[in-house]
Protein backbone atom coordinates (compact mmCIF):
# COMPACT_ATOMS: atom_id res chain seq x y z
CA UNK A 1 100.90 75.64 -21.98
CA UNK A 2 102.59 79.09 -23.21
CA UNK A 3 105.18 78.81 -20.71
CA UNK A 4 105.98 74.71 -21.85
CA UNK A 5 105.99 76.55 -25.41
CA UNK A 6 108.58 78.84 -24.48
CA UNK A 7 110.80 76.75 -22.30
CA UNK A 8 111.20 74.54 -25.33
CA UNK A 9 112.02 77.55 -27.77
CA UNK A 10 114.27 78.80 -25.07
CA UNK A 11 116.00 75.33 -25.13
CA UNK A 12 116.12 74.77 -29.11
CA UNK A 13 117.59 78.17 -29.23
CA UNK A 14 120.60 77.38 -26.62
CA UNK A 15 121.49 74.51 -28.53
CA UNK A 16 120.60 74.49 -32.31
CA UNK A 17 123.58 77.52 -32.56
CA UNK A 18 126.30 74.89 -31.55
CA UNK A 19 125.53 73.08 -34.19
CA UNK A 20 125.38 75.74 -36.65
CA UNK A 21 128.68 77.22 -35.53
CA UNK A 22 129.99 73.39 -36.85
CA UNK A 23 129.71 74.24 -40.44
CA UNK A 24 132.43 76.41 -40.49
CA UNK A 25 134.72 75.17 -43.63
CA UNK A 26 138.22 73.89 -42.31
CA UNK A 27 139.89 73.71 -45.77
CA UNK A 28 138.94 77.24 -46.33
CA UNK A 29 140.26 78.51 -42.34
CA UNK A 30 143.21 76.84 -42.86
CA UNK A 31 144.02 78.41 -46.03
CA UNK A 32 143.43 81.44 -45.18
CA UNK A 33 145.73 80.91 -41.85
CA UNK A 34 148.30 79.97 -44.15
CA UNK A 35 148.25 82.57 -46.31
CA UNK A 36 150.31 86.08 -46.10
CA UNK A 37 148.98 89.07 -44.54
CA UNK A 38 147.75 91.21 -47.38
CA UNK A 39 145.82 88.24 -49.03
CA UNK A 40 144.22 87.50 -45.55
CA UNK A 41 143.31 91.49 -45.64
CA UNK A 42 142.09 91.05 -48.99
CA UNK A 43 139.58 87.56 -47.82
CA UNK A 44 138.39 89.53 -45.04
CA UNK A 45 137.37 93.18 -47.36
CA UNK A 46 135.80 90.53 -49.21
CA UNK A 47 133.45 89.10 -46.81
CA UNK A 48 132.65 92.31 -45.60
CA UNK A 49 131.79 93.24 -49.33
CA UNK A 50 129.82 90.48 -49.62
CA UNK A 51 127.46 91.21 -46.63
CA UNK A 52 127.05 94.85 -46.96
CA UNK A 53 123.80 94.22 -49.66
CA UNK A 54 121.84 91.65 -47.23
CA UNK A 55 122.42 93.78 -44.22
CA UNK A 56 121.05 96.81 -46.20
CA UNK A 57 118.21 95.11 -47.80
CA UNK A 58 117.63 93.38 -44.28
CA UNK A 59 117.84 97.11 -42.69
CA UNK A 60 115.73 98.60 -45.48
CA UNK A 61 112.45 96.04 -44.76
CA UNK A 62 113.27 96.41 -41.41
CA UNK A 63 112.48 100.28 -41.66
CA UNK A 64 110.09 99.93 -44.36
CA UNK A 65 107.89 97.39 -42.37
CA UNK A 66 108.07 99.85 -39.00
CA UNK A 67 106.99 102.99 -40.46
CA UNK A 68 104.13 100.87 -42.63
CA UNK A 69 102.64 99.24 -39.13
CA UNK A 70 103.45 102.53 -37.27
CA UNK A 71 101.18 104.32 -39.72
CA UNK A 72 98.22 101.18 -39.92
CA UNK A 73 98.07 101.11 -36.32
CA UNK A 74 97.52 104.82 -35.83
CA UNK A 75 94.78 105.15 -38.20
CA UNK A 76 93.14 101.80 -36.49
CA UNK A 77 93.23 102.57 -33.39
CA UNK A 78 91.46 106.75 -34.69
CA UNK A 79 87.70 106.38 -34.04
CA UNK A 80 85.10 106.65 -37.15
CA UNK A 81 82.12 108.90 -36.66
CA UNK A 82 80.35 105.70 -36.26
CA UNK A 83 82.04 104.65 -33.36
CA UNK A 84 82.08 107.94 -31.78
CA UNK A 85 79.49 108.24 -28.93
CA UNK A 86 80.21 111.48 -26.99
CA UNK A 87 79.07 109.36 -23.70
CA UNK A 88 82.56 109.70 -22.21
């Protein structure tokens, strides 16, 4: 059953991103073709501009969520006096 699961995620994942690459706005390409060199420099700092914050706030819970299991796991897997039976 895990293995029809992940055939089928395999599969929507090779296909779904053809799709998505189809959104692309053609008025906007072909302006930006057209235009002269510095104001096609000037679209492109723009973009990057524009996706600098998400990839640091992406980056930043990215971090933030390692280090937080990282340090729940470690205590978790300590055992409590309780559990501790001096047997092994």
């Amino acid at each position: 059953m895990k293995l029809l699961q992940l055939w089928i995620v395999a599969i929507a994942l090779l296909i779904l991103p053809g799709h998505a690459l189809g959104q692309g706005c053609s008025m906007c390409k072909t302006s930006s073709e057209a235009a002269a060199a510095e104001q096609q420099r000037s679209l492109n700092h723009g973009i990057l501009i524009l996706a600098l914050p998400s990839v640091v706030i992406f980056a930043g819970l990215s971090i933030f969520a390692f280090r937080y299991r990282s340090r729940e796991s470690a205590s978790a897997s300590k055992p409590t006096q309780a559990e501790n039976t001096d047997l092994l």
